[in-house]
C-alpha atoms as a PDB file:
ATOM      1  CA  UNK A   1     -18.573-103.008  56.330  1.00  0.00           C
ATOM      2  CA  UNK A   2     -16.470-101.217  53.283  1.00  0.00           C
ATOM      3  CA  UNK A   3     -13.517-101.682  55.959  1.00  0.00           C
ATOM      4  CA  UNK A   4     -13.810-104.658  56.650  1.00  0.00           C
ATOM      5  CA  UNK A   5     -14.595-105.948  52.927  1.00  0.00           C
ATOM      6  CA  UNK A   6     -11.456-104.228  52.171  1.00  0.00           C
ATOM      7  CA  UNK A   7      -8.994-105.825  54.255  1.00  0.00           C
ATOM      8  CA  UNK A   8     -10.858-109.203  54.145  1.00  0.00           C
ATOM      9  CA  UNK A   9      -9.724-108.388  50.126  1.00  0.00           C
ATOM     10  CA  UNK A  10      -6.113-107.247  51.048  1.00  0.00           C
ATOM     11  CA  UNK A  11      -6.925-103.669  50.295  1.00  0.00           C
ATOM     12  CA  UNK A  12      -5.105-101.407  52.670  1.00  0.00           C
ATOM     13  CA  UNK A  13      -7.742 -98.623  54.114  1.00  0.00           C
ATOM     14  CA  UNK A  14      -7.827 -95.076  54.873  1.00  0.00           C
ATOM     15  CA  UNK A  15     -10.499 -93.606  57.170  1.00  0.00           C
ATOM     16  CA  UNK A  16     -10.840 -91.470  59.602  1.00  0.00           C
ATOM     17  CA  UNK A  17      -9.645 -91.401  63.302  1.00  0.00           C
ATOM     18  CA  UNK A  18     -13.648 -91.145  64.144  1.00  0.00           C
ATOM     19  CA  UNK A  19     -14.475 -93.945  63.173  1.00  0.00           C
ATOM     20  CA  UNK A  20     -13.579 -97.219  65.310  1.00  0.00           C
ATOM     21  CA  UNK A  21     -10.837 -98.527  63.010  1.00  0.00           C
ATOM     22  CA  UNK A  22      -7.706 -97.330  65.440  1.00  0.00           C
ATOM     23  CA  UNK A  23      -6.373-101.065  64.430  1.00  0.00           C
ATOM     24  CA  UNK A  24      -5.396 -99.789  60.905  1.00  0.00           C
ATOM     25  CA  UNK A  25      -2.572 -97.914  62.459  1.00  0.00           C
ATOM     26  CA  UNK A  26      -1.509-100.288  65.245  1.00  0.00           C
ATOM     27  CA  UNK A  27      -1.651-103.255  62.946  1.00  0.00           C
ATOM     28  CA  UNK A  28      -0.168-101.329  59.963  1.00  0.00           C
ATOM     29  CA  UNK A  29      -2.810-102.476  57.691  1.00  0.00           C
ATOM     30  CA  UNK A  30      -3.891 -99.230  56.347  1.00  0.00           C
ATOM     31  CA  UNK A  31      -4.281 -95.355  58.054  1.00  0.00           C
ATOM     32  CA  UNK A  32      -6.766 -94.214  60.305  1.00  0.00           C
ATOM     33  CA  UNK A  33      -6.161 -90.096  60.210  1.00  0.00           C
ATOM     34  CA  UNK A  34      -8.028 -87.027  61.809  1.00  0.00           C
ATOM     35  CA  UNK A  35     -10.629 -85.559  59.548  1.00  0.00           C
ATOM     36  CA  UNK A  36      -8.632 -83.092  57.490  1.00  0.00           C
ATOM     37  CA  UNK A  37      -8.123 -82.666  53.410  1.00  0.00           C
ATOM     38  CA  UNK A  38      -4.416 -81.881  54.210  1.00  0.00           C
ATOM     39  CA  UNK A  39      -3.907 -85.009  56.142  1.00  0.00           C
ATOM     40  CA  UNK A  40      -5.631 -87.156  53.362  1.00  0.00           C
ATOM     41  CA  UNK A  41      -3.847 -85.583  50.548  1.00  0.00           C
ATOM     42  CA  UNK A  42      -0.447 -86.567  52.512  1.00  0.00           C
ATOM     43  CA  UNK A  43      -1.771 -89.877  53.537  1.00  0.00           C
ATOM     44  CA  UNK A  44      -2.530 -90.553  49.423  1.00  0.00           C
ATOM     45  CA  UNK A  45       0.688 -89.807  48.529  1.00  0.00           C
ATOM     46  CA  UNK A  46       2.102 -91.428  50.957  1.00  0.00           C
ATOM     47  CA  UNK A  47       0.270 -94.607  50.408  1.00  0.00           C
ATOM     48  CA  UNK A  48       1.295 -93.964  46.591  1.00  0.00           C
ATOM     49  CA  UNK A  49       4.993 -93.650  47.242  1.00  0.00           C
ATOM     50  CA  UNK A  50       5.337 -96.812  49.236  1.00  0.00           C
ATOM     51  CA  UNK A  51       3.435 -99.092  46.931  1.00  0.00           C
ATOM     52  CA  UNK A  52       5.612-102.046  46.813  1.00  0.00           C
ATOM     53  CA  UNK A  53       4.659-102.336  50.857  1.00  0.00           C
ATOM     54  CA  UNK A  54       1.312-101.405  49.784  1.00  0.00           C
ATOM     55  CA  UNK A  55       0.791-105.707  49.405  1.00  0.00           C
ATOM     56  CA  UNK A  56       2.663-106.544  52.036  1.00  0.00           C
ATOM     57  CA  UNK A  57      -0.036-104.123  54.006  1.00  0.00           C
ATOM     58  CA  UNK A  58      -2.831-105.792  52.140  1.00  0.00           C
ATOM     59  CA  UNK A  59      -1.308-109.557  53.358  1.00  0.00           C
ATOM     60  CA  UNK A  60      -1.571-107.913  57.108  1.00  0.00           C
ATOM     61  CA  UNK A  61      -4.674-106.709  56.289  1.00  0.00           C
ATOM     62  CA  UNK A  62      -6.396-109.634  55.281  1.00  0.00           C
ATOM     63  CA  UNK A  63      -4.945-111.914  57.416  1.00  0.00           C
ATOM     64  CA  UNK A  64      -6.400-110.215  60.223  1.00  0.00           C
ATOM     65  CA  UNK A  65      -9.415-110.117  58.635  1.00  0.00           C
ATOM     66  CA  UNK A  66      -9.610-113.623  58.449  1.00  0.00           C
ATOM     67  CA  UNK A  67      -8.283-114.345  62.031  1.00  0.00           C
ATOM     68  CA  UNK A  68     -11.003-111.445  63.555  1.00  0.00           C
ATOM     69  CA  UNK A  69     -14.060-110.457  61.827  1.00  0.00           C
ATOM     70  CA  UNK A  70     -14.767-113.676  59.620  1.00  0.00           C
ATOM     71  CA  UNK A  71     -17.802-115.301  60.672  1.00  0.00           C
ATOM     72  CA  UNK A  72     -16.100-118.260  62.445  1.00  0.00           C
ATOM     73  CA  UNK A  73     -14.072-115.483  64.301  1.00  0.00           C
ATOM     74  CA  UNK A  74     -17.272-113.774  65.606  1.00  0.00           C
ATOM     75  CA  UNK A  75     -18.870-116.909  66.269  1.00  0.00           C
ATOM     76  CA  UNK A  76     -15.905-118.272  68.374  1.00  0.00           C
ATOM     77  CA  UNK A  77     -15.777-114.690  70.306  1.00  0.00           C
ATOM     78  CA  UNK A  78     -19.835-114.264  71.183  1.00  0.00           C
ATOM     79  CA  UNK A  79     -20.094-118.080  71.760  1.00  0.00           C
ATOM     80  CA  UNK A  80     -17.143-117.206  74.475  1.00  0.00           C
ATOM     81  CA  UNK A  81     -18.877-114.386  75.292  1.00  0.00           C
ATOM     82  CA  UNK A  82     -22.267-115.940  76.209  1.00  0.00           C
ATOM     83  CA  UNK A  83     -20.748-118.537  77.957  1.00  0.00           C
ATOM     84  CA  UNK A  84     -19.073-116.131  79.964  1.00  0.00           C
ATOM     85  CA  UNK A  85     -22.254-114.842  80.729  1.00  0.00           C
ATOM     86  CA  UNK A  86     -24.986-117.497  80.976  1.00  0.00           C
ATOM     87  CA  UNK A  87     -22.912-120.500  82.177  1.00  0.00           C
ATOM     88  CA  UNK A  88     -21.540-120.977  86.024  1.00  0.00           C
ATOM     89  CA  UNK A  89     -18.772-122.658  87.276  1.00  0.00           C
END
């Protein structure tokens, strides 16, 4: 949830390659990274040298949000979903 309630709040993210948050990277909306204190360290600094694109990142960031894991969002996607399943042509 700390994702999500991040980017929902225009915060770009950092976590870890294990966990399922691959979209960071291909979205540009924060950094999802191996586990490694090397890789971090880089990744801080290089989230603190780029800080005016930092909010443009955030704007990405929550936008998406909005558009995929706001309630209306999941509730359009498992209401498609269950219709997919339960109702026949």
């Amino acid at each position: 949830m700390v994702v999500a309630e991040a980017l929902v709040n225009g915060v770009p993210v950092i976590c870890t390659a294990q966990a399922p948050w691959a979209v960071l990277n291909e979205k540009q909306i924060g950094w999802s990274i191996p586990i490694c204190v090397k890789r971090l360290s880089e990744t801080i600094n290089e989230a603190y040298t780029m800080r005016a694109a930092l909010k443009e990142m955030g704007l990405r960031g929550r936008t998406y949000a909005i558009e995929t894991l706001s309630w209306p969002a999941l509730t359009k996607q498992m209401t498609f979903q269950y219709t997919r399943c339960f109702v026949n042509d």
